[in-house]
Protein backbone atom coordinates (compact mmCIF):
# COMPACT_ATOMS: atom_id res chain seq x y z
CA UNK A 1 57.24 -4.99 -45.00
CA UNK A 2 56.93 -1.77 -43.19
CA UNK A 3 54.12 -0.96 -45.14
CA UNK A 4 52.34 -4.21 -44.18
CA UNK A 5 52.73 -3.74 -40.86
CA UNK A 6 51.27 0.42 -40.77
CA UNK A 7 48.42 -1.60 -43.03
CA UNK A 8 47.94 -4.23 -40.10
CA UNK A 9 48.19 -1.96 -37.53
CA UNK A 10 45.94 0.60 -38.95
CA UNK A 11 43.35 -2.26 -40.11
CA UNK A 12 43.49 -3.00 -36.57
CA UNK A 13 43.01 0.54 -34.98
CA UNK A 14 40.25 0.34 -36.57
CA UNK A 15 38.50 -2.55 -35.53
CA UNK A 16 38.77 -1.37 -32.20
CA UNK A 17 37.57 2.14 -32.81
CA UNK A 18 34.26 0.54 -34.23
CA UNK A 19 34.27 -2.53 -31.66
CA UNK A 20 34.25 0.80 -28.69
CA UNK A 21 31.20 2.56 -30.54
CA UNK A 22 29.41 -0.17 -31.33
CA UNK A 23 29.74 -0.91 -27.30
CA UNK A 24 28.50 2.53 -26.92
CA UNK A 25 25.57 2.88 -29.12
CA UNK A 26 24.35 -0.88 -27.62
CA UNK A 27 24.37 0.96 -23.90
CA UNK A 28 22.62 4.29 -25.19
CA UNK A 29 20.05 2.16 -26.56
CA UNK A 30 19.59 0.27 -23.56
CA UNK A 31 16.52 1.13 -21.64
CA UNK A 32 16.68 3.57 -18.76
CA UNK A 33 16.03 2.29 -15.66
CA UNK A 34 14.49 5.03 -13.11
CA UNK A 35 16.28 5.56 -9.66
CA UNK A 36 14.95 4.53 -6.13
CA UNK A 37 11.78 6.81 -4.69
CA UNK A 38 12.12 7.23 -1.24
CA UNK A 39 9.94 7.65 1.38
CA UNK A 40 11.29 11.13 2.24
CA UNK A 41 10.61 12.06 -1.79
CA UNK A 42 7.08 10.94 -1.13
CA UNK A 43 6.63 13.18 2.31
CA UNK A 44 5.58 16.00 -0.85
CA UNK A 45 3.16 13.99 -2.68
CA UNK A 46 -0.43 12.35 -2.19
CA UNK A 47 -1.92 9.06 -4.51
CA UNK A 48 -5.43 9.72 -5.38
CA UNK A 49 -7.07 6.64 -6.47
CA UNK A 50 -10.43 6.63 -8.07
CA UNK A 51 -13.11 2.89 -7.91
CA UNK A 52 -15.92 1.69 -8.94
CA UNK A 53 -17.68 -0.76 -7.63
CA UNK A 54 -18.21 -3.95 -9.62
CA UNK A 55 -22.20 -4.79 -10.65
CA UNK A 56 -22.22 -7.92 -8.51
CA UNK A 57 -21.91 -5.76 -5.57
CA UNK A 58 -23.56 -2.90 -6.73
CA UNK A 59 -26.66 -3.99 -3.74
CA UNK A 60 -23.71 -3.07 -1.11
CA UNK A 61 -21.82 -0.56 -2.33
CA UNK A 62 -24.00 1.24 -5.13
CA UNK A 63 -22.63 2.46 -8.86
CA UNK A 64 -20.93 5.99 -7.61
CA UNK A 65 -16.90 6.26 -7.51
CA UNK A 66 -15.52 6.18 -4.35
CA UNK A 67 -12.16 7.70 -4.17
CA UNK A 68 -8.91 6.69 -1.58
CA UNK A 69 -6.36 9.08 -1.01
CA UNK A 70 -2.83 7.87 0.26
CA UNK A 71 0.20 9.79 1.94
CA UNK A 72 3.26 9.19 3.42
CA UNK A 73 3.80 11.06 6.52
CA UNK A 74 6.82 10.96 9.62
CA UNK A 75 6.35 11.26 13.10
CA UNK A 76 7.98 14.22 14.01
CA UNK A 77 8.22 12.83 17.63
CA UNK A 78 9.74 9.73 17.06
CA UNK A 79 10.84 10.95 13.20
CA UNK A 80 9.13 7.12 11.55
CA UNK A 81 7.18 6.82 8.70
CA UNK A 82 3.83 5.77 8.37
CA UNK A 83 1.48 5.17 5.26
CA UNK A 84 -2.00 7.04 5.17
CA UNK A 85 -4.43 6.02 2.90
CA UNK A 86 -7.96 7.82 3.56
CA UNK A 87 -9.05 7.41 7.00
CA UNK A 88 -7.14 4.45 7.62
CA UNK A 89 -3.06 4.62 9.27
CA UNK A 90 -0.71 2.12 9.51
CA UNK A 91 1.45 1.92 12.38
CA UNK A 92 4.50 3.80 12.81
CA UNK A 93 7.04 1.93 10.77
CA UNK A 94 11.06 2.31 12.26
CA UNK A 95 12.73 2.32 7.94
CA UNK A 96 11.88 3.63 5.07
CA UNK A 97 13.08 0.41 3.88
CA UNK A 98 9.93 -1.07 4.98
CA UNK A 99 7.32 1.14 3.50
CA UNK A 100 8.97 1.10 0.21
CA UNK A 101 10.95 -1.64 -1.69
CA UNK A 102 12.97 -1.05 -4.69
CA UNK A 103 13.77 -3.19 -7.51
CA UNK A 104 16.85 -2.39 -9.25
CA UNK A 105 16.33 -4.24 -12.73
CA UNK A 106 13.26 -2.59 -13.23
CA UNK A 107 13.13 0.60 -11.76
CA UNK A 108 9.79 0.07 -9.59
CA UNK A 109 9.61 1.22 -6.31
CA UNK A 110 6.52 -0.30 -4.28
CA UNK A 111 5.09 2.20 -1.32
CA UNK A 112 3.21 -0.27 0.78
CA UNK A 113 -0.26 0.17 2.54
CA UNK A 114 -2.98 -0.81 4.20
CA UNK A 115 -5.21 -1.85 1.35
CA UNK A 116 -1.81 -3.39 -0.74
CA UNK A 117 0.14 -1.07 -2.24
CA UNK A 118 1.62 1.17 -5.49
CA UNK A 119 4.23 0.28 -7.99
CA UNK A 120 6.09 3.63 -8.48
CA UNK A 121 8.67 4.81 -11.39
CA UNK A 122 9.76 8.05 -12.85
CA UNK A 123 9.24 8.90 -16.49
CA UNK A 124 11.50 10.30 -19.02
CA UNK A 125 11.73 14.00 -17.12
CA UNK A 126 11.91 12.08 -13.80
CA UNK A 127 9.09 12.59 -12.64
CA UNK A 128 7.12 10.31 -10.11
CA UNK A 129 4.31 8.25 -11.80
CA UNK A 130 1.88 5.40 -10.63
CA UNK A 131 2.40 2.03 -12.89
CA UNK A 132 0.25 0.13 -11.09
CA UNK A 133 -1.60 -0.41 -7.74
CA UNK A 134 -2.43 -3.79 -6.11
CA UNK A 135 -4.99 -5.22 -3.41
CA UNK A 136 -4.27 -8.69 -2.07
CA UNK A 137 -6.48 -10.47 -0.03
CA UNK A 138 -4.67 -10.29 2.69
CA UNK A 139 -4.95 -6.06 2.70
CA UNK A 140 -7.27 -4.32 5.55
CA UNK A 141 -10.11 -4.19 2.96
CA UNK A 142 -10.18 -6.59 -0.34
CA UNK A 143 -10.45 -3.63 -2.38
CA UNK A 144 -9.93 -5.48 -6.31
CA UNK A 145 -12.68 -8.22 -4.86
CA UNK A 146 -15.33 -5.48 -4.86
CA UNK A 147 -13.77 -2.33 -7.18
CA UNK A 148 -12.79 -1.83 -10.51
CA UNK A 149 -10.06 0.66 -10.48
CA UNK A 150 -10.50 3.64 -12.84
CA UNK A 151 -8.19 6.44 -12.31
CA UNK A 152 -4.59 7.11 -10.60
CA UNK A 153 -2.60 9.43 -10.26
CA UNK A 154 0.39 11.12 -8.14
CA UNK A 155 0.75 14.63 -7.08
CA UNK A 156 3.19 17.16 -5.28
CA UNK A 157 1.51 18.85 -2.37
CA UNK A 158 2.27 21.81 -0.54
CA UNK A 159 2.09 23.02 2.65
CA UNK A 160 -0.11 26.03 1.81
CA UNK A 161 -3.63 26.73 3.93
CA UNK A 162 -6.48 25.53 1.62
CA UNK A 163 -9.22 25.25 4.01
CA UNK A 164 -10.14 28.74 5.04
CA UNK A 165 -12.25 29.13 1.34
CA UNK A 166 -14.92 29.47 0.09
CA UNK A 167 -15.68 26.81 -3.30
CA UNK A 168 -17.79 26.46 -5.67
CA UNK A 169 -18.85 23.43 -8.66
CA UNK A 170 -16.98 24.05 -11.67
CA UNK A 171 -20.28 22.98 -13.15
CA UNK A 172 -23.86 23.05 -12.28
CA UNK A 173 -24.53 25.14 -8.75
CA UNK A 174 -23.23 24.25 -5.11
CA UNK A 175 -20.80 26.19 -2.59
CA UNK A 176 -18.73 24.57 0.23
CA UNK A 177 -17.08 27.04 3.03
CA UNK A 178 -14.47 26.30 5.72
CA UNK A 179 -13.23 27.79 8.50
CA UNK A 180 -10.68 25.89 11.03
CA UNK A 181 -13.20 23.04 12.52
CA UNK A 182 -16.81 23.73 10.66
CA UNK A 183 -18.53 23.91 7.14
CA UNK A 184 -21.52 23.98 5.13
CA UNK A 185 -22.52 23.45 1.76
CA UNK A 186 -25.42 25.27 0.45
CA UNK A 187 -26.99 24.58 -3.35
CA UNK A 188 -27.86 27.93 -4.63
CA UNK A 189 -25.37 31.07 -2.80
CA UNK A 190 -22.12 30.74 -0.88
CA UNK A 191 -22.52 30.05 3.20
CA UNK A 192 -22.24 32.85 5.78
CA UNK A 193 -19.44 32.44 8.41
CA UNK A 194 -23.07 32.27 10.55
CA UNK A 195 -24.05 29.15 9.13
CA UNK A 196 -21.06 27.00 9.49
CA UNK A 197 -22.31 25.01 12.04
CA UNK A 198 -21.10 21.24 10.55
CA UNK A 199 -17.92 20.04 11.95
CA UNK A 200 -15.31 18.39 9.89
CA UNK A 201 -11.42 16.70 10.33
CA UNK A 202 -8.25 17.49 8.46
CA UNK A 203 -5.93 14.73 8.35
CA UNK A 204 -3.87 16.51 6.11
CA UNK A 205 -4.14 19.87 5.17
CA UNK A 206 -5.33 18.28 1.69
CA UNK A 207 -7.44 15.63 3.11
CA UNK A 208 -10.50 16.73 5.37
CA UNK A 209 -13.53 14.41 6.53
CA UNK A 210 -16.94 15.46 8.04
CA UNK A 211 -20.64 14.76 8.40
CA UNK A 212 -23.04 16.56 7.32
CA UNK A 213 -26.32 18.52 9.55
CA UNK A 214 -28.93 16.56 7.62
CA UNK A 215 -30.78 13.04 9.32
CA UNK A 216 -28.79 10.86 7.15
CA UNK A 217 -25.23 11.83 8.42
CA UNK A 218 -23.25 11.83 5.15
CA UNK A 219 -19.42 11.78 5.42
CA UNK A 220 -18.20 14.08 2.85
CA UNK A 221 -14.25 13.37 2.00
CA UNK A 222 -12.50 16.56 1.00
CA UNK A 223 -9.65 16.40 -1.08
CA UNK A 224 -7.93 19.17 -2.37
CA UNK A 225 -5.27 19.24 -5.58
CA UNK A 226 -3.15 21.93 -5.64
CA UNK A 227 -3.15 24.20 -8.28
CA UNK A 228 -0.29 22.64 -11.59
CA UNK A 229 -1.80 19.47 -11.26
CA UNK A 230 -5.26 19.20 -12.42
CA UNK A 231 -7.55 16.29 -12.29
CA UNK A 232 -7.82 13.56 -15.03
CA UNK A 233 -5.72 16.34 -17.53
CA UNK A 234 -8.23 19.03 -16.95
CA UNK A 235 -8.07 22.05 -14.94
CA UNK A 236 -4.24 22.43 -14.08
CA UNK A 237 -4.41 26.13 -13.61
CA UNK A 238 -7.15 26.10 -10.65
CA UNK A 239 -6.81 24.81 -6.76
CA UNK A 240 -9.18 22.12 -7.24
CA UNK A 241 -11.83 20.37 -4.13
CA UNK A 242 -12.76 16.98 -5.06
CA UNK A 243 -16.09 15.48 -3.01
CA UNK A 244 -17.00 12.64 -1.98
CA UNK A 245 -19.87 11.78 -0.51
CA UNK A 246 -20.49 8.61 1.60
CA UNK A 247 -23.36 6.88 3.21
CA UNK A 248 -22.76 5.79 6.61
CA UNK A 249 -20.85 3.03 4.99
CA UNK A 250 -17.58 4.60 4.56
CA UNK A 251 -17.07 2.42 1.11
CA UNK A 252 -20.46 3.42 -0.35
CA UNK A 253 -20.36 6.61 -2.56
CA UNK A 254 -24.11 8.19 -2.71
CA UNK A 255 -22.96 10.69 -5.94
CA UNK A 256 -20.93 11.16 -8.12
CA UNK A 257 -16.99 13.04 -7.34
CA UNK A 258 -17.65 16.74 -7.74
CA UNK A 259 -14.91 18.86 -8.60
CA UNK A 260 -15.05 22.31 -7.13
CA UNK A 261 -12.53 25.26 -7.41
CA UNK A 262 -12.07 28.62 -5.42
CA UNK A 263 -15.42 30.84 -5.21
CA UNK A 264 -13.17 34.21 -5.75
């Protein structure tokens, strides 16, 4: 009888044993779900977004990419957050809560903006990465109505100076110089501090507008990517300038984005 019962008992040990693992195998193989992004974590990171306009509208806003850069940013006065996203601000927004929601079953945080918004999540090293952007109709501009979009991607920033340099075109010729408020680009050699004469705006110290001396005005859109990052995979080693240039239209690319790097 004794024997029975160590049998039973042992039987039943067990059971239990394999009952516990089996629990713990089902929640290792249960999918990870990434943690909240805050607005704070995205104070060190910019959203570069790359379109193209659709055919149909090809009469308004040409065939050339047209890129929209996005930032979170705080009020140091008043120590809100408000969304960037090129040229365009929101208004100062009084919780993070309301810039960026998070959804607990499936690990997306959405940053909101003027033009829609960015589903966020981190990947298997936890870093940030974009899943997905959207453009209602409701948004500032109706961006999805009139733009394909062809390229994302999310990037840590720093707080280094970029725009007292010199660049020039990873391919082809063309230089672009900076000092504090002016700029030139010239095809064939680098500017002279003598002939920056063009004025420009930084809105960050990785974002930078300004239009050009000639008769059509040009905006040019400056974007820097710090060096580690890269652009589209390629180039992670250099400080990169990405340029856009703009007719008058601020949504109408005239070329296409050129990618410069420092002219050292």
């Amino acid at each position: 009888m004794k024997t029975i019962t160590k049998t039973t008992f042992a039987l039943f040990t067990l059971t239990l044993g394999m009952i516990g693992c089996s629990k713990k195998n089902d929640n290792n193989n249960l999918p990870k779900i990434a943690k909240e992004i805050t607005a704070d974590e995205l104070l060190g990171y910019q959203i570069i977004e790359e379109y193209q306009p659709k055919p149909e509208y090809a009469a308004t806003f040409g065939d050339k990419p047209l890129l929209m850069i996005t930032q979170v940013q705080r009020n140091i006065t008043t120590n809100k957050f408000l969304v960037r996203s090129d040229s365009h601000s929101s208004n100062d927004i009084t919780s993070p809560a309301n810039i960026t929601s998070y959804n607990a079953e499936t690990g997306i945080t959405t940053l909101e903006t003027v033009f829609g918004g960015y589903e966020l999540t981190r990947d298997e090293n936890e870093q940030m990465i974009v899943k997905n952007s959207y453009h209602p109709a409701s948004s500032n501009f109706h961006v999805s109505k009139y733009f394909a979009s062809k390229h994302i991607q999310i990037m840590r920033v720093t707080n280094e100076i970029f725009h007292i340099s010199t660049y020039k075109a990873l391919s082809g010729s063309g230089y672009y110089r900076f000092n504090e408020t002016k700029w030139r680009y010239k095809t064939d050699t680098p500017p002279t501090s003598n002939e920056l004469i063009w004025n420009y705006n930084r809105s960050t110290n990785t974002s930078w507008y300004g239009s050009d001396g000639g008769s059509a005005q040009l905006v040019n859109r400056f974007t820097i990517i710090p060096r580690g990052n890269g652009w589209k995979g390629q180039h992670k080693d250099k400080d990169l300038l990405l340029v856009n240039v703009l007719s008058n239209s601020v949504y109408k690319s005239v070329g296409d984005i050129g990618v410069y790097t420092l002219n050292n």
